[in-house]
N, C-alpha and C. Protein backbone atom coordinates (compact mmCIF):
# COMPACT_ATOMS: atom_id res chain seq x y z
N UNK A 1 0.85 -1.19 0.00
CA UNK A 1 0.00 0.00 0.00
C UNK A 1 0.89 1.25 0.00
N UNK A 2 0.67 2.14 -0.77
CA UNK A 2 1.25 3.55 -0.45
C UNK A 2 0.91 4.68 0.19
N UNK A 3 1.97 5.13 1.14
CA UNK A 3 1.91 5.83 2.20
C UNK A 3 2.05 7.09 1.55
N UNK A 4 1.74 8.26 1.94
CA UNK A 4 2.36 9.41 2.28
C UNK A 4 2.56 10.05 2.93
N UNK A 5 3.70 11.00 2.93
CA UNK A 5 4.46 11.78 3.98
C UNK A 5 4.71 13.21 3.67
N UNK A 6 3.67 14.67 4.26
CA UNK A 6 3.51 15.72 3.52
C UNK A 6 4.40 16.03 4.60
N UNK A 7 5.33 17.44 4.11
CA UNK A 7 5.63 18.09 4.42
C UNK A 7 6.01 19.62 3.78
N UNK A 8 6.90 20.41 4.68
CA UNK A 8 7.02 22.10 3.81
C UNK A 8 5.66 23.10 4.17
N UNK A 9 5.10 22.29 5.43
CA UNK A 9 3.86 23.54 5.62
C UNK A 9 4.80 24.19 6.62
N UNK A 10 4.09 25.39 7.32
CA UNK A 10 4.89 26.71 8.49
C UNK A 10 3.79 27.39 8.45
N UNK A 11 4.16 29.02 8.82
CA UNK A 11 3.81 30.01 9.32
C UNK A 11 4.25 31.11 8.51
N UNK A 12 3.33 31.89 7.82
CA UNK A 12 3.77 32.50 6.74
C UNK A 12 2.86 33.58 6.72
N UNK A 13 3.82 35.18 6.22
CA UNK A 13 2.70 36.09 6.64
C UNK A 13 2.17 36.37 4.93
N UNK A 14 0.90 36.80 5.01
CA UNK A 14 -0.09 37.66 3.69
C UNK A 14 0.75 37.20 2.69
N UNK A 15 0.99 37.19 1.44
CA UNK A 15 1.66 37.13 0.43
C UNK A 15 2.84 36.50 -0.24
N UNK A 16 3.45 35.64 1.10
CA UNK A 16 4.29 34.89 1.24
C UNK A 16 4.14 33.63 0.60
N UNK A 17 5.30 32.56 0.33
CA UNK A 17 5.02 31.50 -0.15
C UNK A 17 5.82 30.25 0.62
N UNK A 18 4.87 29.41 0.52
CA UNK A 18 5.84 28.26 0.43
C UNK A 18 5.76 26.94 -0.17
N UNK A 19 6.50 25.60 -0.59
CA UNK A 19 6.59 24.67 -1.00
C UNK A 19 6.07 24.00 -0.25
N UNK A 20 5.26 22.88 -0.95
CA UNK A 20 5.26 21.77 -0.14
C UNK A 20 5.41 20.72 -0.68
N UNK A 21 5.66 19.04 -0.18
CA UNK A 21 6.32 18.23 -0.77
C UNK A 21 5.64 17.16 0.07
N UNK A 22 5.46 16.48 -1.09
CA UNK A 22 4.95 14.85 -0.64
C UNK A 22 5.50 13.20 -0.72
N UNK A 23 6.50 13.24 -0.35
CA UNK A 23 6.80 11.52 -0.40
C UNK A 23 6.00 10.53 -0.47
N UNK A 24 6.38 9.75 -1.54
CA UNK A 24 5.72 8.28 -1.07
C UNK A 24 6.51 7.52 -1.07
N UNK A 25 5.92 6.52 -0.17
CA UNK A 25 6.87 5.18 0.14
C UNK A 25 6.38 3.76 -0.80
N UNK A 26 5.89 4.43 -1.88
CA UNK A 26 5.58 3.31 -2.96
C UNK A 26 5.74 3.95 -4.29
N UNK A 27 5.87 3.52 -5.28
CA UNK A 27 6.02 4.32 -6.53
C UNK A 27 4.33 4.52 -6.73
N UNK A 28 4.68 6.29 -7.18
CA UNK A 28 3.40 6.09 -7.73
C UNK A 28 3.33 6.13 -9.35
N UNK A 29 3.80 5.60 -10.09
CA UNK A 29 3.98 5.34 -11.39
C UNK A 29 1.97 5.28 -11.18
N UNK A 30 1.45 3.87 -10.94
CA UNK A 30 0.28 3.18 -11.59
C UNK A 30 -0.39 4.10 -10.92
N UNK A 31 -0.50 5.27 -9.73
CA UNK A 31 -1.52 6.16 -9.65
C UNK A 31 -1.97 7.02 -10.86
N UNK A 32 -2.71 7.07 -11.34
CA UNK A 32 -3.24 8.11 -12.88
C UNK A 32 -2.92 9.62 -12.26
N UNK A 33 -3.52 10.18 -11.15
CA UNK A 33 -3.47 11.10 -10.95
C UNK A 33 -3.63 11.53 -9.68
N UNK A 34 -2.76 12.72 -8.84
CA UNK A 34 -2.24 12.79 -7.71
C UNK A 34 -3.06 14.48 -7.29
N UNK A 35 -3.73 14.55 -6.22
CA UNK A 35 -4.03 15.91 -5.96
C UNK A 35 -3.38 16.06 -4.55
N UNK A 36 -4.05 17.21 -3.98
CA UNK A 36 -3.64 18.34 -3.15
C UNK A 36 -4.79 18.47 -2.41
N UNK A 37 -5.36 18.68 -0.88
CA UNK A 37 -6.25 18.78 -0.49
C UNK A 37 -6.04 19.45 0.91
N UNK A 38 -7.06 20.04 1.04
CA UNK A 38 -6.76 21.35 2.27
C UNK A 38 -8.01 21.38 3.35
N UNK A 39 -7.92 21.07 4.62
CA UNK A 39 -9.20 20.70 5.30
C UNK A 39 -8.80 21.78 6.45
N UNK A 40 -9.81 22.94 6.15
CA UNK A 40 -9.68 23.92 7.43
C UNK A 40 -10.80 23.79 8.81
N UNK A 41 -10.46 24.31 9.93
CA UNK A 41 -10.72 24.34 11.09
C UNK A 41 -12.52 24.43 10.77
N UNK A 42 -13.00 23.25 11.02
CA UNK A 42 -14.54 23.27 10.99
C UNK A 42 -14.69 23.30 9.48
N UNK A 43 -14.25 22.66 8.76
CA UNK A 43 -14.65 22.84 7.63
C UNK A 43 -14.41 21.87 6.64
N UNK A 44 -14.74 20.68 5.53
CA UNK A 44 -14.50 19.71 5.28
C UNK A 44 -13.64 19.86 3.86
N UNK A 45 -12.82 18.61 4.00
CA UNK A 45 -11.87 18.74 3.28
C UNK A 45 -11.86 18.90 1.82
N UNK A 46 -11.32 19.63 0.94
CA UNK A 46 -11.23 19.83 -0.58
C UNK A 46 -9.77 19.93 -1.26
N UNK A 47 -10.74 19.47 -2.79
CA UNK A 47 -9.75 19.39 -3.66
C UNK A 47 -9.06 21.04 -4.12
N UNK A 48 -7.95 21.37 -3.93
CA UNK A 48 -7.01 21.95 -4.20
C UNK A 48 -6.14 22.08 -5.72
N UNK A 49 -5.92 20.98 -5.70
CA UNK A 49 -4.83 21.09 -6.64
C UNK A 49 -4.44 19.38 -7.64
N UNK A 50 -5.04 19.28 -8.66
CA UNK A 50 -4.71 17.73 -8.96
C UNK A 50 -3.65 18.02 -10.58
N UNK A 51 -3.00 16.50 -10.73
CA UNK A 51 -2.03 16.35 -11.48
C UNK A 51 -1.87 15.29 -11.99
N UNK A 52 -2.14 14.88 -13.25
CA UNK A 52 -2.37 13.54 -14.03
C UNK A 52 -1.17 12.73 -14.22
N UNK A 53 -0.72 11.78 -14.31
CA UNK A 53 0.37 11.41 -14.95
C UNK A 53 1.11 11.61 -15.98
N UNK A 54 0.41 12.21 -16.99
CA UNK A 54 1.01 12.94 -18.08
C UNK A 54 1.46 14.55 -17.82
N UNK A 55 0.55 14.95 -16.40
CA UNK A 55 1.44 16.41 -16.09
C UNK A 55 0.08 17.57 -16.11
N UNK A 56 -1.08 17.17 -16.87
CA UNK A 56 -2.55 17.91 -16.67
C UNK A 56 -2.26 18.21 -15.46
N UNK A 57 -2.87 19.77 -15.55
CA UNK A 57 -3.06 20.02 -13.93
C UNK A 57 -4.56 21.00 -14.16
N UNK A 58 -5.02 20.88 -12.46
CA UNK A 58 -6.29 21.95 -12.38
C UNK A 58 -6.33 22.02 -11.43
N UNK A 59 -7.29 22.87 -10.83
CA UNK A 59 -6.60 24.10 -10.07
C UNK A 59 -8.42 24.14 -8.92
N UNK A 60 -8.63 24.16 -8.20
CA UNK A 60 -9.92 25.67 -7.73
C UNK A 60 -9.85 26.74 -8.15
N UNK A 61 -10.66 27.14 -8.33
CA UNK A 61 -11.06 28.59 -8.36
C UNK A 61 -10.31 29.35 -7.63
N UNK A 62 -10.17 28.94 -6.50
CA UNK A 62 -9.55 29.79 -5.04
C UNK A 62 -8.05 29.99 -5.13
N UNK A 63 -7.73 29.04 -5.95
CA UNK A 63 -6.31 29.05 -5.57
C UNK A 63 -5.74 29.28 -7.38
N UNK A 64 -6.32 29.43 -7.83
CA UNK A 64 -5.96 29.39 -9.49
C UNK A 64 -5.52 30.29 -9.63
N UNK A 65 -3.95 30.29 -10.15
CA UNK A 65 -2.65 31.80 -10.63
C UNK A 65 -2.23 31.79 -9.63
N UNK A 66 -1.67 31.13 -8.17
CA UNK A 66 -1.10 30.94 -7.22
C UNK A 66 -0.75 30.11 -7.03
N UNK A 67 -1.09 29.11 -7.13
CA UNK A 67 -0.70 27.78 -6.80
C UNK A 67 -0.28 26.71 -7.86
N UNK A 68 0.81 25.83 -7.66
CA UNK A 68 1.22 25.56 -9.04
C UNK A 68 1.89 23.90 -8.50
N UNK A 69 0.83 22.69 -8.97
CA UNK A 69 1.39 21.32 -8.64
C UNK A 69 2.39 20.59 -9.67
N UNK A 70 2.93 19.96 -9.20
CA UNK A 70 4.23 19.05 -10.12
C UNK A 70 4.32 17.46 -9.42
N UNK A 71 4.94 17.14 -10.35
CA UNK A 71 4.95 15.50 -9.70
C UNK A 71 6.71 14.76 -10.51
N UNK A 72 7.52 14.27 -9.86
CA UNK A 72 8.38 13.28 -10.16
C UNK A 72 8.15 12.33 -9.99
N UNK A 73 7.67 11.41 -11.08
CA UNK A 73 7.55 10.22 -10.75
C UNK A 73 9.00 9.48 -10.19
N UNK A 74 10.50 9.43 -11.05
CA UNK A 74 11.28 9.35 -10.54
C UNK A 74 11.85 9.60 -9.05
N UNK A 75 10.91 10.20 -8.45
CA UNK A 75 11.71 10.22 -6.99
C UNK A 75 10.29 10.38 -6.17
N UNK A 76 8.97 10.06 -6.72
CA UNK A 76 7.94 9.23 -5.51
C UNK A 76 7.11 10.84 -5.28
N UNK A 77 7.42 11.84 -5.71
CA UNK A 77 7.28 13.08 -4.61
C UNK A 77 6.26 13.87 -5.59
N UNK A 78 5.51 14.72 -5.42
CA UNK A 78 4.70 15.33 -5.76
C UNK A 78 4.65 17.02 -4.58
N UNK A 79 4.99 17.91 -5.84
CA UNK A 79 4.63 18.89 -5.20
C UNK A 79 3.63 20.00 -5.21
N UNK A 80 3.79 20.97 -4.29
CA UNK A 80 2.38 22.40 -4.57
C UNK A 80 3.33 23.63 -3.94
N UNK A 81 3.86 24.27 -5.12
CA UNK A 81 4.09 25.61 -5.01
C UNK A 81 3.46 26.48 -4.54
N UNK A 82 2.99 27.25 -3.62
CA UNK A 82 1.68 28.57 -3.07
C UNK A 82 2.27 29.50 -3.27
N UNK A 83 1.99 30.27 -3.72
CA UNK A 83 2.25 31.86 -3.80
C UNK A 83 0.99 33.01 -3.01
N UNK A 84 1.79 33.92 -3.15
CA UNK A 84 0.35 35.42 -2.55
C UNK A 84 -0.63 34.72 -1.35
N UNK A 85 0.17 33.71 -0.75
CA UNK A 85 -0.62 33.19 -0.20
C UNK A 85 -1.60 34.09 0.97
N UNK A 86 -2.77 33.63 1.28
CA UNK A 86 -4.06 34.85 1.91
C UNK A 86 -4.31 34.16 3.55
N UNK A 87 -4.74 34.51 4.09
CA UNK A 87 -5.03 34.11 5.43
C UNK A 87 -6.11 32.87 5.15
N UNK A 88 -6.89 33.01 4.29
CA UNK A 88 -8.00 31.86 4.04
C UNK A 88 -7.37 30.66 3.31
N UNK A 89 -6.05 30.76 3.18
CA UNK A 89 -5.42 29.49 2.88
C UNK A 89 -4.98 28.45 4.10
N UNK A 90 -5.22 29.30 5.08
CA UNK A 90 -5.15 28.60 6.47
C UNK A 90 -5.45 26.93 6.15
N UNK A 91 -5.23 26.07 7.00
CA UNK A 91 -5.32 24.84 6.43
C UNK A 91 -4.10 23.50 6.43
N UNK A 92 -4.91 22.40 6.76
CA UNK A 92 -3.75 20.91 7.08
C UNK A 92 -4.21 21.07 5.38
N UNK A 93 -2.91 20.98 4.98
CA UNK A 93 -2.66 20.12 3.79
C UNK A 93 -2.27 18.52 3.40
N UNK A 94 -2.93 18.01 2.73
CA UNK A 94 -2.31 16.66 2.48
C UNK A 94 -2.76 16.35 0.47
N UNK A 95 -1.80 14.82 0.63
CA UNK A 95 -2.06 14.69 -0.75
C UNK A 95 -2.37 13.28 -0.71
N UNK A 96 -2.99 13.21 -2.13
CA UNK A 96 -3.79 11.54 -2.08
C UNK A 96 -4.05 11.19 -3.57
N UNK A 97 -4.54 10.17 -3.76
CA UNK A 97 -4.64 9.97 -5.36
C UNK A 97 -5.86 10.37 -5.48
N UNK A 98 -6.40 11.06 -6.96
CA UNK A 98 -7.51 11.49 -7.26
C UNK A 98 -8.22 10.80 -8.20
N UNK A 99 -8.98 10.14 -7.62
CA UNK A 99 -10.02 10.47 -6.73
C UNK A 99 -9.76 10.33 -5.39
N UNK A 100 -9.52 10.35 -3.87
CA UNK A 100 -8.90 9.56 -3.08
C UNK A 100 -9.82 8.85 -2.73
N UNK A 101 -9.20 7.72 -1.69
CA UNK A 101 -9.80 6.64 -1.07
C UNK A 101 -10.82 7.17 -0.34
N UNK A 102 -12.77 6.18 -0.47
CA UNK A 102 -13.41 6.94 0.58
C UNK A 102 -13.64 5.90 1.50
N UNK A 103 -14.40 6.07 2.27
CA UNK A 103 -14.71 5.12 3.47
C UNK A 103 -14.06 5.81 4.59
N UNK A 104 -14.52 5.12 5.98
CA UNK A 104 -13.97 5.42 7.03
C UNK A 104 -12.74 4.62 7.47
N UNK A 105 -12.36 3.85 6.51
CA UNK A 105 -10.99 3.25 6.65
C UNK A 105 -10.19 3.84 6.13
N UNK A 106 -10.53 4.91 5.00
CA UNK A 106 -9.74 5.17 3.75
C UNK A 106 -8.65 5.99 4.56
N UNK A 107 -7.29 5.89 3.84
CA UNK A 107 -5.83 5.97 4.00
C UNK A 107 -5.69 7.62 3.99
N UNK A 108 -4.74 8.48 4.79
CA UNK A 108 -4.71 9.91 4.87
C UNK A 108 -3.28 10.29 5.45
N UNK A 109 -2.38 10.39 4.99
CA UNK A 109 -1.31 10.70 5.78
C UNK A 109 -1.59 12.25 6.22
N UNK A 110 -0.26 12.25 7.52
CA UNK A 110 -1.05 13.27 8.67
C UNK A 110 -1.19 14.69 8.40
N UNK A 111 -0.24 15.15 7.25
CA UNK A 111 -0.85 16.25 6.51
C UNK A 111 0.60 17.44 7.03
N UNK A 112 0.37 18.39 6.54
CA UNK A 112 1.09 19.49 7.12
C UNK A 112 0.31 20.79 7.56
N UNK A 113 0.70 21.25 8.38
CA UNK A 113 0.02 22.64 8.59
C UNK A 113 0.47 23.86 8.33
N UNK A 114 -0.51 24.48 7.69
CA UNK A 114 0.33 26.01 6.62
C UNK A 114 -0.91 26.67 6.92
N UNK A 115 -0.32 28.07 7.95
CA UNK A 115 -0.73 29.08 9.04
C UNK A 115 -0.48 29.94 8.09
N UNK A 116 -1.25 30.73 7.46
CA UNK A 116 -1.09 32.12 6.92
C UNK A 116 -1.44 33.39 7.57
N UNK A 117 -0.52 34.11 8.85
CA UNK A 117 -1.19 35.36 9.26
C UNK A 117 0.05 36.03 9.92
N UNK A 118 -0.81 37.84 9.64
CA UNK A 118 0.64 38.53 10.39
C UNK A 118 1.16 38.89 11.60
């Protein structure tokens, strides 16, 4: 089964950016396509940011011209560039295959947390 391991979230003021980066501990070659998902305080989790195996990407609304995903298959990792980032980007980030797993068993690594305020 493949794990993931997010990291590159912090504390970042108005407009600031940062990387974030996702390991896996399995290849994800046979995943089709890898997103980005952001679950804020009282609020249920969404799609962000997804990335096909051929490199398609799309975006939200919310975050579209800021935010910018990539994926190496060669080295397991998948990333999400943020830019101009806003206080309403507040939010555990994590990543999963898209569609991800549902159920109440379904798989979630523990995410990172990316604090946007001044």
């Amino acid at each position: 089964q493949v794990q993931f391991v997010e990291s590159g979230g912090g504390l970042v003021q108005p407009g600031g950016s940062l990387r974030l980066s996702c390991a896996t501990s399995g290849s994800i070659f046979g995943i089709y396509a890898m997103g980005w998902y952001r679950q804020a305080p009282g609020k249920q989790r969404e799609l962000v940011a997804s990335i096909t195996g051929g490199g398609s990407t799309s975006y939200a609304d919310s975050v579209k011209g800021r935010f910018a995903i990539s994926r190496d298959n060669a080295k397991n990792t998948v990333y999400l560039q943020m830019n101009s980032l806003k206080p309403e980007d507040t939010a555990v980030y994590y990543c999963n295959a898209k569609p991800p797993p549902a159920g109440p068993t379904a798989y979630w690594g523990q995410g990172t947390q990316v604090t946007v305020s001044s």
